[in-house]
N, C-alpha and C. Protein backbone atom coordinates (compact mmCIF):
# COMPACT_ATOMS: atom_id res chain seq x y z
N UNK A 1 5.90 -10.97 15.63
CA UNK A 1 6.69 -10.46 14.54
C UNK A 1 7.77 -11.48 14.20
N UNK A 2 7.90 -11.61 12.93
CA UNK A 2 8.77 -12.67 12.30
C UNK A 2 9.98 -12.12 13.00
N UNK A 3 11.69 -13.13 13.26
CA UNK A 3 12.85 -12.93 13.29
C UNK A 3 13.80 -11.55 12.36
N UNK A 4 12.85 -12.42 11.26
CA UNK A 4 13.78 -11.49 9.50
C UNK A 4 12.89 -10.44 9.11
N UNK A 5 11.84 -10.36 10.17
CA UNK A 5 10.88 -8.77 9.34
C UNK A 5 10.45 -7.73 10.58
N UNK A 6 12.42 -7.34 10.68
CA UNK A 6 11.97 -6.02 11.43
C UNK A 6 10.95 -4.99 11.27
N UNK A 7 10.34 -4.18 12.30
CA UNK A 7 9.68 -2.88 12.33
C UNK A 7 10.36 -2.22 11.19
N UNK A 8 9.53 -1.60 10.36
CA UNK A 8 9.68 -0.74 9.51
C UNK A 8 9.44 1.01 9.96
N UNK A 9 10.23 1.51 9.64
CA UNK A 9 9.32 3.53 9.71
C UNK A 9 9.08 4.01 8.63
N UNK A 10 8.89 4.84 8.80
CA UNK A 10 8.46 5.85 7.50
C UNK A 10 9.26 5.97 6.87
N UNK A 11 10.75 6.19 6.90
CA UNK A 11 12.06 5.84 5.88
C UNK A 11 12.38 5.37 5.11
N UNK A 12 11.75 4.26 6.33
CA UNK A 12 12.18 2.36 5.33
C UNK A 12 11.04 2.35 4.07
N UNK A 13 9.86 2.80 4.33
CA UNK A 13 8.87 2.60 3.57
C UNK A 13 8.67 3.48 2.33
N UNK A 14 9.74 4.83 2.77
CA UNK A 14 9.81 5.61 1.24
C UNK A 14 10.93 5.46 0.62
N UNK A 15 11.83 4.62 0.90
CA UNK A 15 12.84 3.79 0.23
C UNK A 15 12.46 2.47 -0.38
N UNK A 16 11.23 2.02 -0.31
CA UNK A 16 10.90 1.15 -0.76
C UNK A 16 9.39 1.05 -2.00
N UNK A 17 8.82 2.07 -2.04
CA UNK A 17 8.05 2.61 -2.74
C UNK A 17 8.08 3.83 -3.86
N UNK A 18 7.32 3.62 -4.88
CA UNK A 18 7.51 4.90 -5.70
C UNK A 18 6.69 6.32 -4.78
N UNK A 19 5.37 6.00 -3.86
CA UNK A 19 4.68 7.13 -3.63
C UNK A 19 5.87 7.91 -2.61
N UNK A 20 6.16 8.75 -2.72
CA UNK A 20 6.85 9.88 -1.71
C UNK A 20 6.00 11.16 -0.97
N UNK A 21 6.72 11.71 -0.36
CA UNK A 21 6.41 13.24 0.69
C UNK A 21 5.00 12.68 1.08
N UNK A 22 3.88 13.35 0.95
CA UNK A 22 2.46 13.12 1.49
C UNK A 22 1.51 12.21 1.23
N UNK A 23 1.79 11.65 0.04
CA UNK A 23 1.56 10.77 -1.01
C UNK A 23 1.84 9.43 -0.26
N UNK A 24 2.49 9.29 0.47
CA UNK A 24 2.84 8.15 1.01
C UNK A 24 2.11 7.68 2.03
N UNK A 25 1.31 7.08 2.05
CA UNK A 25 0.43 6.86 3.04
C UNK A 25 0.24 6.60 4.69
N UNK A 26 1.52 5.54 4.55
CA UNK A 26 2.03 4.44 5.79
C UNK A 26 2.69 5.12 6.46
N UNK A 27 2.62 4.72 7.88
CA UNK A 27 3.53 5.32 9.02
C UNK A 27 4.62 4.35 8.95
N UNK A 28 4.07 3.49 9.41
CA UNK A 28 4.72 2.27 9.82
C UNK A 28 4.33 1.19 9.35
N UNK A 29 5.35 0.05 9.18
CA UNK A 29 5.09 -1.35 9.51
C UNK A 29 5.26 -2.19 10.34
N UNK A 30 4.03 -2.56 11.16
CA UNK A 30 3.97 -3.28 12.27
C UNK A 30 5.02 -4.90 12.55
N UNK A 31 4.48 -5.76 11.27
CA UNK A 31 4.66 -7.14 11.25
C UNK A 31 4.42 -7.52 9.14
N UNK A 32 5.26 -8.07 8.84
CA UNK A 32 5.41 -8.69 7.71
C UNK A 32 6.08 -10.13 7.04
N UNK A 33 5.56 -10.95 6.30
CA UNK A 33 6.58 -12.34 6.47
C UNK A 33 6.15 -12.36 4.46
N UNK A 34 6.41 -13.25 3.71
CA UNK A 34 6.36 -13.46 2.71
C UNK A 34 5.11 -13.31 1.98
N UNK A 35 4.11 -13.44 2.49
CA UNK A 35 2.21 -13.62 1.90
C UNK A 35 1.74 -12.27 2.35
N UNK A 36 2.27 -11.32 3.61
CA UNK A 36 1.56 -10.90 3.80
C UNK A 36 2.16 -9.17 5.12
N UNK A 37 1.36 -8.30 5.09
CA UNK A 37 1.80 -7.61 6.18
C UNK A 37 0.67 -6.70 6.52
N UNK A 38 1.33 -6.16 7.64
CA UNK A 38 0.13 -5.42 8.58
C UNK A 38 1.15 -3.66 9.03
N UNK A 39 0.35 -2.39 9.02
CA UNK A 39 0.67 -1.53 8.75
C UNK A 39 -0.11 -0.35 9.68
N UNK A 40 0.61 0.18 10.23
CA UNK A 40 -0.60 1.92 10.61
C UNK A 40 -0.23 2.85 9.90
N UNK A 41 -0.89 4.03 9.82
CA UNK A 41 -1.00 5.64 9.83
C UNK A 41 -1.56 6.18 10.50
N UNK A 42 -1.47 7.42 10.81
CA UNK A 42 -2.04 8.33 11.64
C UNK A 42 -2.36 9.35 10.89
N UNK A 43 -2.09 9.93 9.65
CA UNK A 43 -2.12 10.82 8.84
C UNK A 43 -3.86 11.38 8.53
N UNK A 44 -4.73 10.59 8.48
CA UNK A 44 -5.97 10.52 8.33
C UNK A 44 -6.63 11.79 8.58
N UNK A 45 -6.13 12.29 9.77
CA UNK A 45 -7.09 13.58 9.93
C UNK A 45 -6.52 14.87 9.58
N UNK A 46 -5.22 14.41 9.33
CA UNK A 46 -4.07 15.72 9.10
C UNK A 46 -5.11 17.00 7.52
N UNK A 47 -4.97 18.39 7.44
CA UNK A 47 -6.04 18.93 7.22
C UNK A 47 -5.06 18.95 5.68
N UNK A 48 -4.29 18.95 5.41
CA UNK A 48 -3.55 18.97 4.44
C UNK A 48 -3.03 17.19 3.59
N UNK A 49 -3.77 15.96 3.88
CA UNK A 49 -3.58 15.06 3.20
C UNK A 49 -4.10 15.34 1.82
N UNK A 50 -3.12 14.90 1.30
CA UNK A 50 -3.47 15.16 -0.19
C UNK A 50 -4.39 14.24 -1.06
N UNK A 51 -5.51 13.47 -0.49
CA UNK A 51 -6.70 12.97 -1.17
C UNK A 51 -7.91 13.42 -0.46
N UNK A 52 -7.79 14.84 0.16
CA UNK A 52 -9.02 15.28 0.98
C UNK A 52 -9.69 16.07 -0.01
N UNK A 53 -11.35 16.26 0.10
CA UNK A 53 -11.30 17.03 -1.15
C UNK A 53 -12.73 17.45 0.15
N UNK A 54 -13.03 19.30 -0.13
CA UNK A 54 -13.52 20.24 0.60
C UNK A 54 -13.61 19.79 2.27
N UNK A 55 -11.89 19.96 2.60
CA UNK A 55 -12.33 19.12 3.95
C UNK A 55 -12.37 17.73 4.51
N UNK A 56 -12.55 17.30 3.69
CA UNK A 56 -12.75 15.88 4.32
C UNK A 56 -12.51 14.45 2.98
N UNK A 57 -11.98 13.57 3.76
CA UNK A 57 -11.21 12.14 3.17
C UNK A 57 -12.04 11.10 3.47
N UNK A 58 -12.39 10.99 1.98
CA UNK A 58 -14.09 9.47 2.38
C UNK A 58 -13.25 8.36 1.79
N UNK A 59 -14.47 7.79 2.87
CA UNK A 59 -14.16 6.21 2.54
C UNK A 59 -13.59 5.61 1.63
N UNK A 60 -13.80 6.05 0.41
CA UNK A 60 -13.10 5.66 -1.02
C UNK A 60 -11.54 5.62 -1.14
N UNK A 61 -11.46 6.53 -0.50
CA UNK A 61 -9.97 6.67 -0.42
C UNK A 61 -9.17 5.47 0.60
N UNK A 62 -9.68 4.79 1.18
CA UNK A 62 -9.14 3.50 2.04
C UNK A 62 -8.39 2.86 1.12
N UNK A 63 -9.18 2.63 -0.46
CA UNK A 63 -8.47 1.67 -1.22
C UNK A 63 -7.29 2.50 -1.95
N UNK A 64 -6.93 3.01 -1.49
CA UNK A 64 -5.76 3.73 -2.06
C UNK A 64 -4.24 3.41 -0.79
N UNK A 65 -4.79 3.22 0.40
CA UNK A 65 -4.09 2.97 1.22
C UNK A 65 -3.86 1.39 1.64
N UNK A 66 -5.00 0.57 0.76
CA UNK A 66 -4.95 -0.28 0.99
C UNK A 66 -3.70 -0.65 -0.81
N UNK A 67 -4.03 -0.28 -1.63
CA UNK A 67 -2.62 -0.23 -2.77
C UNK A 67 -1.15 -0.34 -2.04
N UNK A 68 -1.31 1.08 -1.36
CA UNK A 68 -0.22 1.19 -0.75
C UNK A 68 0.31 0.34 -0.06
N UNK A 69 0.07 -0.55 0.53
CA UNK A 69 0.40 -1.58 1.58
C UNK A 69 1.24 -2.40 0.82
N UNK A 70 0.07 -2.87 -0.31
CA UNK A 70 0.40 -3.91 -0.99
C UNK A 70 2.12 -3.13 -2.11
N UNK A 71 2.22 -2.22 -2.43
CA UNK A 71 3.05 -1.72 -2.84
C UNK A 71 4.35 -2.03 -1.71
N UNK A 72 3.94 -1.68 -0.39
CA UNK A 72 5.22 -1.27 -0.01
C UNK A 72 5.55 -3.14 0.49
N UNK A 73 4.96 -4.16 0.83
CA UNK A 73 4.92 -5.69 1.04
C UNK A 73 5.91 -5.99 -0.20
N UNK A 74 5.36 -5.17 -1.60
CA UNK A 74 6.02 -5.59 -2.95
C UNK A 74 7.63 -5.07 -2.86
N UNK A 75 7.86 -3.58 -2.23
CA UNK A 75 9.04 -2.95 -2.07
C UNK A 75 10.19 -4.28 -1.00
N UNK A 76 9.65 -4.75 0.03
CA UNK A 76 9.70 -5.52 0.78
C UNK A 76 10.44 -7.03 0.58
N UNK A 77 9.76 -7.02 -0.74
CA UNK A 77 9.56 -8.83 -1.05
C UNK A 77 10.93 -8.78 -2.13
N UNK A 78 10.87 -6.92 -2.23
CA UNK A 78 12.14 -6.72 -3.47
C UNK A 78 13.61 -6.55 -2.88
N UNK A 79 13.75 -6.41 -1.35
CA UNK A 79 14.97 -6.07 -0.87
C UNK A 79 16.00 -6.91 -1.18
N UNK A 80 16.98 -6.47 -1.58
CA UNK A 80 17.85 -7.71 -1.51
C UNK A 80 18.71 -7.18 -3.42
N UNK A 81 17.78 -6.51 -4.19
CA UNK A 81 17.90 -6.46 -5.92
C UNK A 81 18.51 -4.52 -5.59
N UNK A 82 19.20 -4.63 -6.39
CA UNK A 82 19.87 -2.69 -6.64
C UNK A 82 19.33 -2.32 -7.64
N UNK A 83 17.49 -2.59 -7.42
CA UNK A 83 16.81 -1.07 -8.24
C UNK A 83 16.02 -0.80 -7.73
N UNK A 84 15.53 0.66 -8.27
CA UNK A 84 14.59 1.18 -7.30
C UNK A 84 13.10 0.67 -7.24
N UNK A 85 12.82 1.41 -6.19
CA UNK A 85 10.86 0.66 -6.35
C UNK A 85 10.19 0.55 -7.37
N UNK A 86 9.67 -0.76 -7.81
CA UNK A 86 8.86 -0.80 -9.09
C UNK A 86 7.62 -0.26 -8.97
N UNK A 87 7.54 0.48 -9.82
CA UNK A 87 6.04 1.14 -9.73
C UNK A 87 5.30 0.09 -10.55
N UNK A 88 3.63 0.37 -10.26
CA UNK A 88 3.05 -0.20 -11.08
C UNK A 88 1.75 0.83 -11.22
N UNK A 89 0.55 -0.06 -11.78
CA UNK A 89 -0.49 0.67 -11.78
C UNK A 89 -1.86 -0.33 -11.74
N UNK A 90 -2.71 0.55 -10.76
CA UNK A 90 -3.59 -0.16 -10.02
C UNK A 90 -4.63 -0.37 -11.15
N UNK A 91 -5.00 -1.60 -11.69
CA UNK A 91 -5.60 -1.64 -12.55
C UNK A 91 -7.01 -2.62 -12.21
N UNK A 92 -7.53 -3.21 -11.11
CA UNK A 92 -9.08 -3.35 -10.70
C UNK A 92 -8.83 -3.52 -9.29
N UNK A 93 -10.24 -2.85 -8.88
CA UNK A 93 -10.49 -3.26 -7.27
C UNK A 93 -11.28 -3.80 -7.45
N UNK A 94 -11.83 -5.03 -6.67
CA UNK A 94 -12.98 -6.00 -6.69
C UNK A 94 -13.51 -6.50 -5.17
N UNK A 95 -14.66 -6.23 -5.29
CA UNK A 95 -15.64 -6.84 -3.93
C UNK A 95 -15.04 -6.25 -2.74
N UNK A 96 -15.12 -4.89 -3.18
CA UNK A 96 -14.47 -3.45 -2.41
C UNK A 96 -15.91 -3.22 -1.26
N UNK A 97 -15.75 -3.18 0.07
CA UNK A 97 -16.98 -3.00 1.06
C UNK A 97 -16.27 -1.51 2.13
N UNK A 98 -17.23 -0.57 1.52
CA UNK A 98 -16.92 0.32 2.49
C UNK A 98 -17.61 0.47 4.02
N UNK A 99 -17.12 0.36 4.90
CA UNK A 99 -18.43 0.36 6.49
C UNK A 99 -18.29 1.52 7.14
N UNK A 100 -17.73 2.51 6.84
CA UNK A 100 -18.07 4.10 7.46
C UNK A 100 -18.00 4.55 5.58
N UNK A 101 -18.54 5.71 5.86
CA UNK A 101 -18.37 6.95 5.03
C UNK A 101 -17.27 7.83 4.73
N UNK A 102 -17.06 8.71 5.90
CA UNK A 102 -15.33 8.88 6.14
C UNK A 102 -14.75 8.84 7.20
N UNK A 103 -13.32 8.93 6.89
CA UNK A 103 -12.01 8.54 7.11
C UNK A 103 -11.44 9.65 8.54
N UNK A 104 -11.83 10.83 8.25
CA UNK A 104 -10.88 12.31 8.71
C UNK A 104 -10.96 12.61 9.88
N UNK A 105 -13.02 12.23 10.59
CA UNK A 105 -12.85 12.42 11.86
C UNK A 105 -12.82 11.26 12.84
N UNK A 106 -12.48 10.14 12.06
CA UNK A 106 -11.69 8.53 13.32
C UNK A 106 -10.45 9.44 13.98
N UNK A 107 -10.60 8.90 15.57
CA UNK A 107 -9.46 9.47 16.40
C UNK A 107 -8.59 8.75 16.16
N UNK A 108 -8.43 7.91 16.20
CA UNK A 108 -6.83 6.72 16.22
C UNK A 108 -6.41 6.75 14.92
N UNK A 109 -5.39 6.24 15.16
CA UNK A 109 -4.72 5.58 14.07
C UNK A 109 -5.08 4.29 12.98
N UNK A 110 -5.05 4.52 11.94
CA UNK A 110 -5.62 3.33 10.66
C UNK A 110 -4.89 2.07 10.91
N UNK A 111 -5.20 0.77 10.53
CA UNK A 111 -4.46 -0.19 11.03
C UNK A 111 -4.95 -1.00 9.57
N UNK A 112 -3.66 -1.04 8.54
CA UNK A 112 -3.60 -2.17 7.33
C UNK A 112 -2.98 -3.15 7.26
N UNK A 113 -4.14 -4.12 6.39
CA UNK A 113 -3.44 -5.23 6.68
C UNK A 113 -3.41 -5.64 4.72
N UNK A 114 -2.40 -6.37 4.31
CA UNK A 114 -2.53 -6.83 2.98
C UNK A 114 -2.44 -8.22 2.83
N UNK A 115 -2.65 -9.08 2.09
CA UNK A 115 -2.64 -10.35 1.77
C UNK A 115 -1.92 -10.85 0.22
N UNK A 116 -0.90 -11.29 -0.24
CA UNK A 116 -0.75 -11.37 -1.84
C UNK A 116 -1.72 -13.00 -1.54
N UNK A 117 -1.86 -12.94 -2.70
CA UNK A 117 -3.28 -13.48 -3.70
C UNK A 117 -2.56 -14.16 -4.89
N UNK A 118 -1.95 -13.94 -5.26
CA UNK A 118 -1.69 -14.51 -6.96
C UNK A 118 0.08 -12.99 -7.01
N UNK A 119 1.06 -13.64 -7.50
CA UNK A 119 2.20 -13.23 -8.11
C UNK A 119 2.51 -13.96 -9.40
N UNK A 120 2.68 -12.61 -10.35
CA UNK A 120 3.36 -13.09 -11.58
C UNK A 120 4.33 -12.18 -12.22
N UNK A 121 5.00 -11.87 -13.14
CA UNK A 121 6.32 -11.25 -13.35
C UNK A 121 5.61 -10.16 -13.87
N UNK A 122 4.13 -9.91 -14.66
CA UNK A 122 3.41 -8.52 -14.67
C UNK A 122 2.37 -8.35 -14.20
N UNK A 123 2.22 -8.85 -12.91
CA UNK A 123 1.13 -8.39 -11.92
C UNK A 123 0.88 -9.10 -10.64
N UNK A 124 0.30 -8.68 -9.62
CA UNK A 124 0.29 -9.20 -8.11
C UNK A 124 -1.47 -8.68 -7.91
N UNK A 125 -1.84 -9.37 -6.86
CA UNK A 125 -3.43 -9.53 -6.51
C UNK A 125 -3.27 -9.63 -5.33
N UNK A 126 -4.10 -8.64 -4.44
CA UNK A 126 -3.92 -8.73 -2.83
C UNK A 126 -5.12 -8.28 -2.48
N UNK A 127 -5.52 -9.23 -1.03
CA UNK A 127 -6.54 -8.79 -0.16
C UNK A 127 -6.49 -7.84 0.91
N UNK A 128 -6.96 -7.00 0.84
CA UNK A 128 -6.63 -5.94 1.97
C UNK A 128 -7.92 -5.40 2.79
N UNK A 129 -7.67 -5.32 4.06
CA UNK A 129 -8.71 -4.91 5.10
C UNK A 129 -7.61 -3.27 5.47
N UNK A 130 -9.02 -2.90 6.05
CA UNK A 130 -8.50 -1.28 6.66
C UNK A 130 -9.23 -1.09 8.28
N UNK A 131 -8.66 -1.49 9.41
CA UNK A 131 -9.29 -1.28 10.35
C UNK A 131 -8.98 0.25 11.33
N UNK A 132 -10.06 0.76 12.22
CA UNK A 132 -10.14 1.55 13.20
C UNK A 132 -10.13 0.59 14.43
N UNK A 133 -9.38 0.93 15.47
CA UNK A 133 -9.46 0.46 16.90
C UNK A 133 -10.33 -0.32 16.65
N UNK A 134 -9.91 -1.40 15.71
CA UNK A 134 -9.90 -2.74 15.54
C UNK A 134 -11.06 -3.68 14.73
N UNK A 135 -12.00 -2.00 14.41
CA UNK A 135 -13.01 -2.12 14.02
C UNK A 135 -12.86 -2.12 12.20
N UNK A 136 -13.58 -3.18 11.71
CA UNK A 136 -13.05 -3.37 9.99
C UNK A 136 -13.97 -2.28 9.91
N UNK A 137 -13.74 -1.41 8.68
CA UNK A 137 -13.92 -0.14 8.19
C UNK A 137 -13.84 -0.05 6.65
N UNK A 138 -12.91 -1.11 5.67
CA UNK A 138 -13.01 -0.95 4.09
C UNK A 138 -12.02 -2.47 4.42
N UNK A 139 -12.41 -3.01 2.82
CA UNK A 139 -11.76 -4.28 2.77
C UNK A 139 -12.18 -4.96 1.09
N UNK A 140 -11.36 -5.74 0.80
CA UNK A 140 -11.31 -5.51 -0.88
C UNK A 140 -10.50 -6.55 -1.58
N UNK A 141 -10.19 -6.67 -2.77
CA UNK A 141 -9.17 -6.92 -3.48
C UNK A 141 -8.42 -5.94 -4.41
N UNK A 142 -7.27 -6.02 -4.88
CA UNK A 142 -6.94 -5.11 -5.63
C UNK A 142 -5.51 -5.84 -6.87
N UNK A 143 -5.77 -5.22 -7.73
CA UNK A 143 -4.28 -5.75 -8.63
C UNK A 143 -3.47 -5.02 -9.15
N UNK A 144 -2.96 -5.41 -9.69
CA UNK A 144 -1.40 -4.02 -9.84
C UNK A 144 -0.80 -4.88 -10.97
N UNK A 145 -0.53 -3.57 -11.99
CA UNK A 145 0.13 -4.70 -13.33
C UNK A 145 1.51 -3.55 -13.51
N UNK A 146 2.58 -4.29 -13.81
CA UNK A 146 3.80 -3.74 -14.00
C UNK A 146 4.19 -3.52 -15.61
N UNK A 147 4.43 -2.30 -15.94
CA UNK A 147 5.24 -2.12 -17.34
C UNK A 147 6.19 -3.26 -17.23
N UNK A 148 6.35 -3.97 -18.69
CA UNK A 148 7.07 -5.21 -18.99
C UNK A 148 8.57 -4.28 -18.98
N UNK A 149 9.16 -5.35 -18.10
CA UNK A 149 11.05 -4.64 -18.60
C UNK A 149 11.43 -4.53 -19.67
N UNK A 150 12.18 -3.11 -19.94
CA UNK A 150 12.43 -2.66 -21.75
C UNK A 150 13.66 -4.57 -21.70
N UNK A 151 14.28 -5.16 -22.60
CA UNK A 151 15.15 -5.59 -23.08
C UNK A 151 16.09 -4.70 -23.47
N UNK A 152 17.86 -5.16 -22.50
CA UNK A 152 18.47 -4.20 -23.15
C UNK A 152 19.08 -4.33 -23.57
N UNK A 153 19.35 -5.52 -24.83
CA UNK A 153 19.73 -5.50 -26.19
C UNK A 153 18.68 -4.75 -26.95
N UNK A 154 17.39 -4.87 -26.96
CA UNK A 154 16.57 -3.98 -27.62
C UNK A 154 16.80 -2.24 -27.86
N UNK A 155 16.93 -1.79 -26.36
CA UNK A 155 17.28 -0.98 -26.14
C UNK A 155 17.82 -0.02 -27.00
N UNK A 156 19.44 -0.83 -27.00
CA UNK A 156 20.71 -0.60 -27.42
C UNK A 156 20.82 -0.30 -28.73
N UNK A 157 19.66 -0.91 -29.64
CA UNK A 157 19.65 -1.32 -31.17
C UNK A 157 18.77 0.20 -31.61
N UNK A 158 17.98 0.61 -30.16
CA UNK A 158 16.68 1.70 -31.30
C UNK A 158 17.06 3.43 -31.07
């Protein structure tokens, strides 16, 4: 673990993100430095996650946790500025490989990892893996494009 990238909790990580309460994926953050970070949850089997649908949380849903990562790396990369988490919106996943089906009955804990890929002032590109006790399980790319900042002379004028 880097010097300057303490352990994160669940606190730190909904102070740093738009997703909140259940929605929030991440337990923790393990290890993080400028390119990149690594992450668990345990939430996975909980019977009340809110992307389970009759019972049970498939595979598909990895890349949603794998967003998340990359969201909260972005919350991360933002410390330091007095505004709140920039939201964005996930706009392609690419060369997305799912290797189980689902998610709900793995015993352990999820283990994410993200990669940034490309930064620009309306959008970020990250590689993300999703492992089980160590075993890769979903892995992907994903991008995220940000509403352009209003101007606030513009603003002011309409």
């Amino acid at each position: 673990m880097s010097p300057h990238a303490p352990r994160l909790d669940r606190a730190g990580i909904l102070a740093r993100v738009p997703h909140q309460g259940t929605m929030c994926l991440w337990d923790a953050v393990v290890d993080w430095d400028a390119t990149s970070i690594r992450l668990h949850a345990d939430n996975h089997r909980d019977a009340a996650h809110p992307l389970r649908r009759r019972g049970r949380l498939a595979a598909v849903h990895l890349c949603e946790y794998g967003a998340q990562a990359m969201a909260v790396h972005g919350g991360l990369l933002g410390d330091g500025e007095d505004a709140p988490p920039r939201a964005g919106m996930l706009v392609a996943l690419r060369a997305v490989r799912l290797h189980v089906a689902r998610v709900d009955a793995l015993p352990g804990p999820l283990e994410g990892a993200a990669t940034l890929l490309a930064a620009g002032p309306s959008s970020q590109q990250y590689a993300f893996e999703i492992r089980h006790a160590g075993e890769l399980i979903a892995e992907g790319r994903a991008m995220v494009a940000f509403a352009a900042p209003v101007d606030a002379t513009l603003a002011q004028n309409l």
